[in-house]
N, C-alpha and C. Protein backbone atom coordinates (compact mmCIF):
# COMPACT_ATOMS: atom_id res chain seq x y z
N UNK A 1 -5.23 9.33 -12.09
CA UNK A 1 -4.09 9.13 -11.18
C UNK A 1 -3.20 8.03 -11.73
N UNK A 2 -2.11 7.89 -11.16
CA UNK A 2 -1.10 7.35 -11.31
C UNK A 2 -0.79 6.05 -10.65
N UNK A 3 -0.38 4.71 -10.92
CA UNK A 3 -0.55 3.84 -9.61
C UNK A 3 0.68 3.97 -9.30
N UNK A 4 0.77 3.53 -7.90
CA UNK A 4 2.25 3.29 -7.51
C UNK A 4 3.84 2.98 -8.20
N UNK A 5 4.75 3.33 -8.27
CA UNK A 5 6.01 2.59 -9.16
C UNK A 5 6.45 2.00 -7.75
N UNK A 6 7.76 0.91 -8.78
CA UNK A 6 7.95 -0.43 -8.05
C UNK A 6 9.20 0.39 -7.11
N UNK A 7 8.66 0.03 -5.83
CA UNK A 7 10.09 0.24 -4.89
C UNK A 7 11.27 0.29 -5.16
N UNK A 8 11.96 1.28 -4.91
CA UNK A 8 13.58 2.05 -5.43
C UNK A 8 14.69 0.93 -4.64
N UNK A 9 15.71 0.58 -5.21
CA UNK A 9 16.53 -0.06 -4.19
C UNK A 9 17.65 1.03 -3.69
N UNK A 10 18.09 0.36 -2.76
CA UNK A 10 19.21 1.74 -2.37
C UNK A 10 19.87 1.77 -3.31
N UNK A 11 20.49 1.05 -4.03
CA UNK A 11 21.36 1.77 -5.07
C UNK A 11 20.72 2.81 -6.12
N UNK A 12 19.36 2.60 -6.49
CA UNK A 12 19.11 3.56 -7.01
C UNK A 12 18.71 4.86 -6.70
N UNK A 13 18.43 4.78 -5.28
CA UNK A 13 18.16 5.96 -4.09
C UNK A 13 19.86 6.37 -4.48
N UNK A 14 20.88 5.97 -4.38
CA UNK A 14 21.95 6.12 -3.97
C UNK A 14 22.67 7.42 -5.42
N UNK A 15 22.28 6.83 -6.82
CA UNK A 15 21.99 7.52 -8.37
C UNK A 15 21.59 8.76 -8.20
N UNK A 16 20.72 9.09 -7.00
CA UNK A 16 20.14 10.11 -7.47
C UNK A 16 20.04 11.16 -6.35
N UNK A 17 20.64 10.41 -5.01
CA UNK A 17 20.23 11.88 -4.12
C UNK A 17 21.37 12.48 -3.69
N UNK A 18 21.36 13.56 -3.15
CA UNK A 18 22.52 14.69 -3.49
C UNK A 18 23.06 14.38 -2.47
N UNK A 19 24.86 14.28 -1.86
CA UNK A 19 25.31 14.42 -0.80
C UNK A 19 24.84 14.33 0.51
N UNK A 20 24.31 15.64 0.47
CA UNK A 20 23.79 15.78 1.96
C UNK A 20 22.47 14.75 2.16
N UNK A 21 21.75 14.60 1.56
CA UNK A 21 20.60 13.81 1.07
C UNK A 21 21.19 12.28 2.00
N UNK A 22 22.32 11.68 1.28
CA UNK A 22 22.86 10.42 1.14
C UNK A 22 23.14 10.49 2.68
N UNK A 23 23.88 11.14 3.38
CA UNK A 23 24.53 11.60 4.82
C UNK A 23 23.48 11.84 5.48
N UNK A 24 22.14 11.89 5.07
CA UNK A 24 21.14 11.51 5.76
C UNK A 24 20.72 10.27 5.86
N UNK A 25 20.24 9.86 4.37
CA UNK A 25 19.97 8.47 4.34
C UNK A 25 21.14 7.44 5.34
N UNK A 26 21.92 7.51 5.28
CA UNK A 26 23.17 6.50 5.63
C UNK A 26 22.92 6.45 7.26
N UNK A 27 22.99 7.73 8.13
CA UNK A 27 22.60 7.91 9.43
C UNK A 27 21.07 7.30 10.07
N UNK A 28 20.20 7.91 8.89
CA UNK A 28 19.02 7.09 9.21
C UNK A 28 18.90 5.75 9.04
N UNK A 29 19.81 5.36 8.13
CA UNK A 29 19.32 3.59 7.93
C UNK A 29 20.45 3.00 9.44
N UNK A 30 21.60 3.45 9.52
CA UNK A 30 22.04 3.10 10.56
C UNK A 30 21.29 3.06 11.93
N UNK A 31 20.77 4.52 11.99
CA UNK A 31 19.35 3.76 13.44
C UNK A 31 18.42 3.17 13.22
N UNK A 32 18.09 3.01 12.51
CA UNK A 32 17.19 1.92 11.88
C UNK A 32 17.55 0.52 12.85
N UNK A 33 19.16 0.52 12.28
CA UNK A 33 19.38 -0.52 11.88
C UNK A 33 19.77 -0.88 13.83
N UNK A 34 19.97 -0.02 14.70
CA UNK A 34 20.72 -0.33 15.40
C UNK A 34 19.97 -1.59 16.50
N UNK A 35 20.46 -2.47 16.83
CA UNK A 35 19.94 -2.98 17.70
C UNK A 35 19.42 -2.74 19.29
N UNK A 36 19.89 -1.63 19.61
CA UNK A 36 19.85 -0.92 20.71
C UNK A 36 18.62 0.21 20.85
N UNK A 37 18.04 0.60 19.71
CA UNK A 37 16.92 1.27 19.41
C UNK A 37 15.62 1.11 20.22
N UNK A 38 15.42 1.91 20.92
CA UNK A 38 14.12 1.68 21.84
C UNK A 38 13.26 1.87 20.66
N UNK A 39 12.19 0.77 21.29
CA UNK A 39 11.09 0.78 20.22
C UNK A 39 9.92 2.28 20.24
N UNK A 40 9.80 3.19 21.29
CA UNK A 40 9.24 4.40 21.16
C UNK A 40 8.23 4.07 21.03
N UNK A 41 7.25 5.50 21.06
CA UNK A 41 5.58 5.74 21.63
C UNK A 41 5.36 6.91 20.74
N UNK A 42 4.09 7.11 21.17
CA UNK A 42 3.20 8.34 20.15
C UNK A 42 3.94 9.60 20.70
N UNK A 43 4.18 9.85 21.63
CA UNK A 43 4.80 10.79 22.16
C UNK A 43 6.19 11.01 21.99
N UNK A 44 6.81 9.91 22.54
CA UNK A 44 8.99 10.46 22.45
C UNK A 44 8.85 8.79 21.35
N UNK A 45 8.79 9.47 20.25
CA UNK A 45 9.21 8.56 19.07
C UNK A 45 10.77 8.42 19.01
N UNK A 46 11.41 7.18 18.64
CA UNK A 46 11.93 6.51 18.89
C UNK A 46 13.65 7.19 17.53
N UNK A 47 14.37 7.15 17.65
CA UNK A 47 15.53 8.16 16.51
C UNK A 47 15.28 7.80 14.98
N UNK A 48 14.77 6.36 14.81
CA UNK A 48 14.48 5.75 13.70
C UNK A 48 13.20 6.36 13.38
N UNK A 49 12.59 6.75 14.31
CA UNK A 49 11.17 6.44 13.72
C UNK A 49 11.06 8.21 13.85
N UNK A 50 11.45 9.17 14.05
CA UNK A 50 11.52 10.55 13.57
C UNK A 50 11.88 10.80 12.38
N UNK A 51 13.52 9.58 11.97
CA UNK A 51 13.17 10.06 10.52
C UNK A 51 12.39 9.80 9.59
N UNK A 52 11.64 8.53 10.35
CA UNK A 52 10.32 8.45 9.34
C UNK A 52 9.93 9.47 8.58
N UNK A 53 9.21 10.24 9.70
CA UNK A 53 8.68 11.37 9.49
C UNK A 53 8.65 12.60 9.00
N UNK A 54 10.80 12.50 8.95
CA UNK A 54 11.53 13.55 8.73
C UNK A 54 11.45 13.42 7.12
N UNK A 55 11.54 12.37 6.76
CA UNK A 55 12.06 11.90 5.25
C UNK A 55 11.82 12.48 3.90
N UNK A 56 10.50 13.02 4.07
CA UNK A 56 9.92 14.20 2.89
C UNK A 56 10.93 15.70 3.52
N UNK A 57 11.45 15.46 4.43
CA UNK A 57 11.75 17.57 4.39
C UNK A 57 13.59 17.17 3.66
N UNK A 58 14.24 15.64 4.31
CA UNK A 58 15.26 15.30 3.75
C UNK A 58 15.61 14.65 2.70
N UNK A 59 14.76 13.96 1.94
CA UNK A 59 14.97 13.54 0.64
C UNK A 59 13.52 13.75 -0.35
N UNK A 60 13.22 14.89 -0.25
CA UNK A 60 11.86 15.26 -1.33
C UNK A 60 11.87 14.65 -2.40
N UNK A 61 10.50 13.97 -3.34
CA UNK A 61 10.21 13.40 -4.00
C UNK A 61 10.86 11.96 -3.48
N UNK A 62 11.59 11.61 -3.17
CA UNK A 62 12.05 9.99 -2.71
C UNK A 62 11.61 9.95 -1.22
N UNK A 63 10.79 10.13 -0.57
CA UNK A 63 10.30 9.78 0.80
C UNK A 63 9.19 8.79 0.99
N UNK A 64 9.05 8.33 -0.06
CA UNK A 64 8.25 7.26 0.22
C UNK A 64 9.21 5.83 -0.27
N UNK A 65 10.00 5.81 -1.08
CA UNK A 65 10.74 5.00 -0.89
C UNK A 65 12.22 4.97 0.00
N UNK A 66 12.27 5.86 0.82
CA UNK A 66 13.41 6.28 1.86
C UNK A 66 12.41 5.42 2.92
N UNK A 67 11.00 5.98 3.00
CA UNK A 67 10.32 5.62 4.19
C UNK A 67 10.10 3.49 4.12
N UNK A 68 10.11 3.27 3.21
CA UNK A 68 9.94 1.93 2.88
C UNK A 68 11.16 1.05 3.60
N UNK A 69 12.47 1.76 3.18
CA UNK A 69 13.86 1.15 3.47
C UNK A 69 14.05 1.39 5.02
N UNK A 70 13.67 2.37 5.42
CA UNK A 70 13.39 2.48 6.98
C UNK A 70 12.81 1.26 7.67
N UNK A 71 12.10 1.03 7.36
CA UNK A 71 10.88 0.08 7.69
C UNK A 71 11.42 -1.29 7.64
N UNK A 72 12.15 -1.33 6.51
CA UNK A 72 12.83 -2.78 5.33
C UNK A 72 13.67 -2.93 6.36
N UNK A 73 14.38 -1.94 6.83
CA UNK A 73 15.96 -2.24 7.87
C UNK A 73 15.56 -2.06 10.01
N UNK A 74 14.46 -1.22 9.85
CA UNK A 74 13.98 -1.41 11.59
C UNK A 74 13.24 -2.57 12.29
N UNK A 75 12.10 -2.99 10.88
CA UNK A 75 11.62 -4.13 11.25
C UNK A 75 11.31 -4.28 12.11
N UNK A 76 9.95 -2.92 12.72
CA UNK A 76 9.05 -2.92 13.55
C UNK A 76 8.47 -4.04 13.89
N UNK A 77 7.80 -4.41 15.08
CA UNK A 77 6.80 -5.24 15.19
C UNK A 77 5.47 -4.77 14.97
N UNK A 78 4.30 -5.55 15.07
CA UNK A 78 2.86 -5.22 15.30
C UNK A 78 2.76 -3.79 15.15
N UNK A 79 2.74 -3.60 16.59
CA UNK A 79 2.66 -2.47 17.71
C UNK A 79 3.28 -1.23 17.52
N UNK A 80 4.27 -1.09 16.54
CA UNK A 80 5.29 -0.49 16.24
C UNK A 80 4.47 -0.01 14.87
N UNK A 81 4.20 -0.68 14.10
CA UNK A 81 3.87 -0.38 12.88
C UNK A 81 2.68 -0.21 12.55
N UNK A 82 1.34 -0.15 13.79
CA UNK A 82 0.20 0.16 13.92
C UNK A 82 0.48 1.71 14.36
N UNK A 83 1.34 2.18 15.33
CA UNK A 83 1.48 3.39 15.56
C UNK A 83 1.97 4.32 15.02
N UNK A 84 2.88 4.07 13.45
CA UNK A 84 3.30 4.68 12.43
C UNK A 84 2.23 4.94 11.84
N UNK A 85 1.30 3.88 11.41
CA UNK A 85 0.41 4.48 10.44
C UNK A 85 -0.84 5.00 11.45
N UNK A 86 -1.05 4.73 12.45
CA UNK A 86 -2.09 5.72 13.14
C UNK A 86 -1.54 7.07 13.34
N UNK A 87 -0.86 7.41 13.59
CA UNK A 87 -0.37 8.73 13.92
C UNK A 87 0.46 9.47 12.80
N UNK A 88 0.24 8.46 11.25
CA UNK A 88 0.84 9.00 10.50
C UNK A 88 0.24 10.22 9.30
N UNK A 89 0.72 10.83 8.65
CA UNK A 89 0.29 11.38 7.60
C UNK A 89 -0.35 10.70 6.34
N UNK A 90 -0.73 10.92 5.52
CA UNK A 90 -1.52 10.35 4.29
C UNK A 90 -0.27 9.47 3.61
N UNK A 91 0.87 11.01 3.04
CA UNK A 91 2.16 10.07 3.33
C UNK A 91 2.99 9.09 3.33
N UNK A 92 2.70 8.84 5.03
CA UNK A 92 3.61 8.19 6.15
C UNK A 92 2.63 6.99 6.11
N UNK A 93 1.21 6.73 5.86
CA UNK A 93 0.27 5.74 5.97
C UNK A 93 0.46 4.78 4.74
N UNK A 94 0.84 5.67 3.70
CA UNK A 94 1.08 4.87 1.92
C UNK A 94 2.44 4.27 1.93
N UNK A 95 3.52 4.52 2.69
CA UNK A 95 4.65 3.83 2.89
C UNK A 95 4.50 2.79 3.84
N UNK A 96 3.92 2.92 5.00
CA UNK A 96 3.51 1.55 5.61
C UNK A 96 2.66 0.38 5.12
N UNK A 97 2.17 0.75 3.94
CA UNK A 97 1.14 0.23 3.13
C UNK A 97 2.24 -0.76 2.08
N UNK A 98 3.49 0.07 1.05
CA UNK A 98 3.56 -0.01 0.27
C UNK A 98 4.59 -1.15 1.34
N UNK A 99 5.54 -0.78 2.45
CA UNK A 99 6.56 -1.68 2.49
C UNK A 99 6.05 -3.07 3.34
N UNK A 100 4.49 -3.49 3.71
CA UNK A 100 4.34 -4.76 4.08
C UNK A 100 4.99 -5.82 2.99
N UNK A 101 5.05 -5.79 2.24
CA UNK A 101 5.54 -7.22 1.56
C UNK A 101 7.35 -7.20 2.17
N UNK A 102 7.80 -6.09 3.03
CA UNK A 102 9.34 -6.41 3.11
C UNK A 102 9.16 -6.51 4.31
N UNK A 103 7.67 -7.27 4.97
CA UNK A 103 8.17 -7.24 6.60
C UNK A 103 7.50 -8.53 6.50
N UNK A 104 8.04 -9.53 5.70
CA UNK A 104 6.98 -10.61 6.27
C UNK A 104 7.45 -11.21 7.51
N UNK A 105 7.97 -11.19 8.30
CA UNK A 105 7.73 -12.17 9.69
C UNK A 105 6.39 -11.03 10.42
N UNK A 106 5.57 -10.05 10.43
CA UNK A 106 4.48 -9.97 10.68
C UNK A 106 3.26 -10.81 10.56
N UNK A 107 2.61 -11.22 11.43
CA UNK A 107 1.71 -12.15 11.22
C UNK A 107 0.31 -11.22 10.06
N UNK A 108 -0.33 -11.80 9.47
CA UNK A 108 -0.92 -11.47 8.66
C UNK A 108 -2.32 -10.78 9.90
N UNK A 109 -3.15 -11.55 10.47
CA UNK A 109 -3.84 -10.73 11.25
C UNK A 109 -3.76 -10.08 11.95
N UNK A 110 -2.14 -9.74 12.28
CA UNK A 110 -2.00 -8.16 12.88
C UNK A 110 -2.04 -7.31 12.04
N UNK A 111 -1.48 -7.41 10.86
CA UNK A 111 -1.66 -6.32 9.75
C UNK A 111 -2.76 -6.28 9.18
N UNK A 112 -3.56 -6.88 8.82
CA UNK A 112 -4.51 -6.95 8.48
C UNK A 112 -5.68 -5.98 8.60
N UNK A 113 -5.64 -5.27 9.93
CA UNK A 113 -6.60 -4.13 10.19
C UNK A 113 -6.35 -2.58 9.64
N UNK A 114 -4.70 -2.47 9.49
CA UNK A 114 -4.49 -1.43 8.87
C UNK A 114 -4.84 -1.19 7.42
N UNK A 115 -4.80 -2.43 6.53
CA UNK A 115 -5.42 -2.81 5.06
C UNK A 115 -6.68 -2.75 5.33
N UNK A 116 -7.12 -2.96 6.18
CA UNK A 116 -8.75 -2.61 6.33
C UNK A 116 -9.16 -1.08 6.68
N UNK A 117 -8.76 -0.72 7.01
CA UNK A 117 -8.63 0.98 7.60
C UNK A 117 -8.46 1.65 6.25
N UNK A 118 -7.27 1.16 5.81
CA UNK A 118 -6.54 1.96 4.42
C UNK A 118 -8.25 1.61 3.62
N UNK A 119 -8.76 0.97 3.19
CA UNK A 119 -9.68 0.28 2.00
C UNK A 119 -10.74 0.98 2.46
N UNK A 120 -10.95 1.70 3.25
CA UNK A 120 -11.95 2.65 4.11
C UNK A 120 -11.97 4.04 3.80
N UNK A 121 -10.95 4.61 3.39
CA UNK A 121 -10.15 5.69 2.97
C UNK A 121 -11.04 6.47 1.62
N UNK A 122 -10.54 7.26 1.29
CA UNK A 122 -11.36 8.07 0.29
C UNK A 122 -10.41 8.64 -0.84
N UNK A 123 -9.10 8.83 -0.07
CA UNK A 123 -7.91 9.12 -1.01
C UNK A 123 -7.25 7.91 -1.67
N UNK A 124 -7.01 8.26 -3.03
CA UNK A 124 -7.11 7.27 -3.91
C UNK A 124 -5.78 6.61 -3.80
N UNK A 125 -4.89 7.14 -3.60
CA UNK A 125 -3.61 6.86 -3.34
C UNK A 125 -3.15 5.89 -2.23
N UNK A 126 -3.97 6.46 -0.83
CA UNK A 126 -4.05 5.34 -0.23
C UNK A 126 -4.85 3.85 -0.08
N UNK A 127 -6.01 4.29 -1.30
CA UNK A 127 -6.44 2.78 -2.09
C UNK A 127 -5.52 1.99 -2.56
N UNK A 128 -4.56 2.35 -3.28
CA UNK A 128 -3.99 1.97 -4.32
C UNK A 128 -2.60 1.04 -3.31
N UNK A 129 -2.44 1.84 -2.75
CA UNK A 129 -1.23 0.84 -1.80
C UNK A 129 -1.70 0.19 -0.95
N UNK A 130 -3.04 0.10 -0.61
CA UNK A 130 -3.75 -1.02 -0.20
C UNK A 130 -3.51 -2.08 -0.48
N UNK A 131 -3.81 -2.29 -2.31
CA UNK A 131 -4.29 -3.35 -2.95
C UNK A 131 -2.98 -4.19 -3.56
N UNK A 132 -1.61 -3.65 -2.76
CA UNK A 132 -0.66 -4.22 -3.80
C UNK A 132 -0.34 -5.40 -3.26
N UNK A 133 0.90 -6.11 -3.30
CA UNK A 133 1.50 -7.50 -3.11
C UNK A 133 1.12 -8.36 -1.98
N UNK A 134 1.10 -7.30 -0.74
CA UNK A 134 0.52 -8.04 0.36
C UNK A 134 -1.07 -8.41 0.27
N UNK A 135 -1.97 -7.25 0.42
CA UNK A 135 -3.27 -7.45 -0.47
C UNK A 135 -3.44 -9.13 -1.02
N UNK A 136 -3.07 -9.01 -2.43
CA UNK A 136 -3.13 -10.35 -3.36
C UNK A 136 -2.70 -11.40 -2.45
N UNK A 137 -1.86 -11.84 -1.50
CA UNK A 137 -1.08 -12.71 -0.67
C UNK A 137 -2.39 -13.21 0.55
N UNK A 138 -2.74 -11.83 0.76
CA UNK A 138 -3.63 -12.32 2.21
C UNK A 138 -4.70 -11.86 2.38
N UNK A 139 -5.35 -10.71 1.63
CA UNK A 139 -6.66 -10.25 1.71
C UNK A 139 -7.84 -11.46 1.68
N UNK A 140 -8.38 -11.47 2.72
CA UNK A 140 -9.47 -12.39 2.58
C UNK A 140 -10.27 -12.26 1.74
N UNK A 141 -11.16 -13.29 0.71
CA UNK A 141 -11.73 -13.38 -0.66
C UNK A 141 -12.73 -11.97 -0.52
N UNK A 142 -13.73 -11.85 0.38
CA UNK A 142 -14.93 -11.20 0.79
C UNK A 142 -14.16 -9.59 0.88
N UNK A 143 -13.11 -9.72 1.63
CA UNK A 143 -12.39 -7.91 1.43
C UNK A 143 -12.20 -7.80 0.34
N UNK A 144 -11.31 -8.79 -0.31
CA UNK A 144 -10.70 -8.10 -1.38
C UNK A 144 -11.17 -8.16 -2.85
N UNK A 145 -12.37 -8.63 -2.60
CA UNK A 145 -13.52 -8.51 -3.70
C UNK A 145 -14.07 -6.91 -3.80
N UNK A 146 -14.60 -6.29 -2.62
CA UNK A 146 -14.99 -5.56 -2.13
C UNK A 146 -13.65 -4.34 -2.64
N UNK A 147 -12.41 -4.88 -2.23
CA UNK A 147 -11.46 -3.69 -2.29
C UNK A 147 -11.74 -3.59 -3.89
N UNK A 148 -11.85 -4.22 -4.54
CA UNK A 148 -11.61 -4.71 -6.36
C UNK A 148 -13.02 -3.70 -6.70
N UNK A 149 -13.86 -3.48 -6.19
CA UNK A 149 -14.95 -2.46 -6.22
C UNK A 149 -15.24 -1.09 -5.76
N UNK A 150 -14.26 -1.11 -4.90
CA UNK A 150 -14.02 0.47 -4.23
C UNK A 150 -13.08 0.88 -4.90
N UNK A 151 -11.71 0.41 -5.92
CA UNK A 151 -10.90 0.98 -6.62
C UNK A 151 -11.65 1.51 -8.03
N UNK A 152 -12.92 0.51 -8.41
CA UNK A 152 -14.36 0.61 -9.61
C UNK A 152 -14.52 1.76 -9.18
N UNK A 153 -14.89 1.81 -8.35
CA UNK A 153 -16.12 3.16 -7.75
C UNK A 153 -15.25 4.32 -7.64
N UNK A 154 -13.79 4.59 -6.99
CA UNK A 154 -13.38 5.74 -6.99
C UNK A 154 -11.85 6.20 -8.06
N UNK A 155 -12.32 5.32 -8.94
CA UNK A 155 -10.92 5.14 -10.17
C UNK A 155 -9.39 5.08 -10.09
N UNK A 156 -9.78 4.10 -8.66
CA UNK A 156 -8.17 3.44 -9.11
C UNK A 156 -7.85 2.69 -9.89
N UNK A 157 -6.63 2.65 -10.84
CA UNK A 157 -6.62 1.92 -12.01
C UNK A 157 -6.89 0.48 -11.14
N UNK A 158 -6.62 -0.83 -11.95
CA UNK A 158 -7.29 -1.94 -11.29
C UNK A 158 -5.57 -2.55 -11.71
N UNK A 159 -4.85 -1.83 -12.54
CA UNK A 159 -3.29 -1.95 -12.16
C UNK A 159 -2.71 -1.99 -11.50
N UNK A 160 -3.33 -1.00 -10.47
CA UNK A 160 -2.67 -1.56 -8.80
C UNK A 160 -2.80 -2.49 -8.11
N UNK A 161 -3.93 -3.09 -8.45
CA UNK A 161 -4.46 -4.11 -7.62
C UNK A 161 -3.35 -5.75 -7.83
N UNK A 162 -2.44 -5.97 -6.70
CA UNK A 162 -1.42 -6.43 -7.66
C UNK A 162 -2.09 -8.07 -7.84
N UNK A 163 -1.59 -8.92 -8.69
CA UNK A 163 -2.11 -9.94 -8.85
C UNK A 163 -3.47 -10.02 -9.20
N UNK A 164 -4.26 -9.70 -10.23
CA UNK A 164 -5.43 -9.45 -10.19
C UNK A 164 -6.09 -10.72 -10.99
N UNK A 165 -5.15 -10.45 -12.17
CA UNK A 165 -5.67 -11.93 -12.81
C UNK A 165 -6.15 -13.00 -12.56
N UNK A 166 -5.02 -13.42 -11.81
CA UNK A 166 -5.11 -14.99 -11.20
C UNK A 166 -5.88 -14.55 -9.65
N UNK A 167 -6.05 -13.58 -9.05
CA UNK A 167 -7.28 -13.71 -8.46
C UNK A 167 -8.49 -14.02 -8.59
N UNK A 168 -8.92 -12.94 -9.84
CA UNK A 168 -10.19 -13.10 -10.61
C UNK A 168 -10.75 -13.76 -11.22
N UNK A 169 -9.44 -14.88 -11.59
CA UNK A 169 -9.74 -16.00 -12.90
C UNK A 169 -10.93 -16.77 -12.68
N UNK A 170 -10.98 -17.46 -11.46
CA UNK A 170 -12.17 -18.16 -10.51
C UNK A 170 -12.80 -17.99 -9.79
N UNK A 171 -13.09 -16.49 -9.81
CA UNK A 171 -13.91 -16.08 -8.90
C UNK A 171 -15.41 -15.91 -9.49
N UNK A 172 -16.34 -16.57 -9.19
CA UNK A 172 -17.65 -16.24 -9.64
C UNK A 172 -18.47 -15.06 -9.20
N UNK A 173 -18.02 -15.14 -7.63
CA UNK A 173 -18.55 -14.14 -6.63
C UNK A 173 -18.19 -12.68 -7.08
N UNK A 174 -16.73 -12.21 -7.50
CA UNK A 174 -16.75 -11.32 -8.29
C UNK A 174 -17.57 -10.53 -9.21
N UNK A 175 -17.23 -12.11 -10.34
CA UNK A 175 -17.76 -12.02 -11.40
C UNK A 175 -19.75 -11.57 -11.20
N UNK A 176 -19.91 -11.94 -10.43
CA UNK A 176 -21.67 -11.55 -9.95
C UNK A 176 -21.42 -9.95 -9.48
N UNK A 177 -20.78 -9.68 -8.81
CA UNK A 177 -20.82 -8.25 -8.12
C UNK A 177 -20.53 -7.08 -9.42
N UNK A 178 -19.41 -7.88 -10.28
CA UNK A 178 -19.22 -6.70 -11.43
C UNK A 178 -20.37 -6.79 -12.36
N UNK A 179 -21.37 -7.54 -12.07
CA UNK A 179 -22.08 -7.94 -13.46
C UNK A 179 -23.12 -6.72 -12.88
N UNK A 180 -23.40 -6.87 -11.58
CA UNK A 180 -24.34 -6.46 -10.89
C UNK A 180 -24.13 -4.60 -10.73
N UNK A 181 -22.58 -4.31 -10.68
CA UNK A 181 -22.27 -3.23 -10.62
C UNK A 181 -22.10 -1.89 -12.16
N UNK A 182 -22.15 -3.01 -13.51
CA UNK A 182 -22.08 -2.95 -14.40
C UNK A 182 -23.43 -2.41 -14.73
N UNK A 183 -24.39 -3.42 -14.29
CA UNK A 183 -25.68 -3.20 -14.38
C UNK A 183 -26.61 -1.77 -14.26
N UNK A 184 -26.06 -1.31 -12.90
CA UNK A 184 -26.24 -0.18 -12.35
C UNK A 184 -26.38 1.18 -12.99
N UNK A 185 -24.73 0.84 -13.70
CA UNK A 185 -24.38 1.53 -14.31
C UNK A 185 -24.96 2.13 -15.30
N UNK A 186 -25.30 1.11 -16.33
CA UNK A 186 -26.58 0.91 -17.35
C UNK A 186 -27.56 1.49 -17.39
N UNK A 187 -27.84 1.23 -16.06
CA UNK A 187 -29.72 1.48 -16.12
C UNK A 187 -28.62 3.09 -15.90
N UNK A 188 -28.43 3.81 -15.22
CA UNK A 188 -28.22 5.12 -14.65
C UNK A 188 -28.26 5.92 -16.00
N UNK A 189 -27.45 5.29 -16.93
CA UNK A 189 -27.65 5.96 -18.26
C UNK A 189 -26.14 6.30 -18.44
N UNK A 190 -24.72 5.20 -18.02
CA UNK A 190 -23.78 5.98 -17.63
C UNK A 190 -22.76 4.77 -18.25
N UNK A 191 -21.68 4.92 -18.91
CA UNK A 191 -21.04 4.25 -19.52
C UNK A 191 -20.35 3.23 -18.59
N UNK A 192 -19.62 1.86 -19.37
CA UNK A 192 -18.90 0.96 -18.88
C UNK A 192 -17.79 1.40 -18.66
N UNK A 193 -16.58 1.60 -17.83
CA UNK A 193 -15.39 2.24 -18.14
C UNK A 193 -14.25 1.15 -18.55
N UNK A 194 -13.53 1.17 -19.03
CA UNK A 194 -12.61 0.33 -19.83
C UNK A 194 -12.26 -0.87 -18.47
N UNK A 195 -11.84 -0.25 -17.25
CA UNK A 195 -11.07 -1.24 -16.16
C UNK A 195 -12.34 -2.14 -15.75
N UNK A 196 -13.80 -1.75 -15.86
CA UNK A 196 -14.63 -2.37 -15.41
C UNK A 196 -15.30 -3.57 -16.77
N UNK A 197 -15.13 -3.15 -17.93
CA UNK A 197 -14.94 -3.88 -19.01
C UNK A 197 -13.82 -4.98 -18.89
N UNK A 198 -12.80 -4.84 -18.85
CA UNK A 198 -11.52 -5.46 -18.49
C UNK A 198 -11.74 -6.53 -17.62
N UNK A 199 -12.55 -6.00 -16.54
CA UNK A 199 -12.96 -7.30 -15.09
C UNK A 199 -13.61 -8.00 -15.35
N UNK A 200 -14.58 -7.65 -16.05
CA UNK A 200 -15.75 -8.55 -16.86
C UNK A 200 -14.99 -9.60 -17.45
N UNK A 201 -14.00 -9.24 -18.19
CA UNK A 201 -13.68 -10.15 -18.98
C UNK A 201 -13.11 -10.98 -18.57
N UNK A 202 -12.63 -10.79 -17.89
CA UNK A 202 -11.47 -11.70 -16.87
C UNK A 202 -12.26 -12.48 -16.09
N UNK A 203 -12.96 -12.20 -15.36
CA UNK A 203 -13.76 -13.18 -14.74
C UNK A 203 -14.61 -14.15 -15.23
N UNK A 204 -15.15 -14.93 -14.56
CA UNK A 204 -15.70 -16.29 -14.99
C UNK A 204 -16.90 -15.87 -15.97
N UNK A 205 -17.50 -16.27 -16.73
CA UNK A 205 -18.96 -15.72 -17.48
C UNK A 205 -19.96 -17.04 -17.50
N UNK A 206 -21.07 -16.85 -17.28
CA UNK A 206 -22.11 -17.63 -16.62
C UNK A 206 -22.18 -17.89 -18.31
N UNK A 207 -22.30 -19.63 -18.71
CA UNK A 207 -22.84 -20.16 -19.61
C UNK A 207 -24.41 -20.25 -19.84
């Protein structure tokens, strides 16, 4: 698989989508944007938050970064943005994932459970936008050790994982879990794979 690419800005959304495309985008970011926007429910979702949903049938292949700029310009709360990704598609769950770093006035332990939910997941994709900018910023040491082992175990590159370096640099606790996971490996009769080689190295090494 592929890891994530870096969020589109509108101008480059703007390069590439066709007319009618754009006359969407422009309408949708406007309710987005409007201040008057009822915040909406699981049921009568809210004008902004349909085109969430809408965004793959109106701008295909760019709906996850259409869905990001949505998000970037409505600036859900909590409550708002727990019910996008609960009631969302696989999707609609990887764009709420990917656009936390453009909502920081969210408090970190409200979001926090959906990164825990996502890291629970089985689809790799929604691993992967787990582990990016927000992740590195606020994942507590003990998750996101753990997340750094579930991307091992189901081959997400460890490229996604954003900030990894300077996570790992001092981490011993890591460094014990990969040694330990490495190990495993070994005895099973089953090779090191390059990203799990890579972690090794990076991490601290017992003198």
């Amino acid at each position: 698989m592929t890891t994530a690419a870096p969020l589109d800005t509108l101008a480059a959304l703007r390069s590439r989508l066709t007319p009618t495309a754009l006359d969407w985008l422009d309408r949708a970011l406007a309710d987005a944007a409007a201040p008057h926007e009822p915040a909406g429910n699981a049921q009568t979702p809210s004008r902004w938050e349909r085109h969430f949903t809408e965004a793959g049938r109106h701008c295909p292949g760019d709906e996850d970064a259409v869905r990001c700029l949505l998000l970037a310009t409505a600036l859900p709360d909590a409550a708002g943005l727990t019910r996008l990704y609960a009631h969302g598609t696989a999707a609609e769950r990887r764009a709420v994932l990917r656009a936390l770093p453009l909502l920081p006035r969210l408090a970190p332990a409200a979001v926090l459970p959906l990164v825990e939910d996502a890291l629970r997941s089985n689809d790799t994709r929604i691993i992967a936008s787990a582990v990016g900018p927000w992740a590195a910023r606020h994942l507590p040491a003990h998750a996101w050790r753990h997340a750094v082992l579930k991307c091992l175990f189901t081959g997400v590159p460890l490229a996604a994982v954003a900030d990894f370096e300077r996570r790992a640099a001092d981490d011993r606790e890591l460094a014990r879990m990969l040694v330990g996971y490495a190990a495993e490996r070994l005895a099973a009769g089953r090779d090191i794979p390059d990203d799990l080689d890579r972690a090794l190295r990076l991490t601290p090494q017992e003198s």
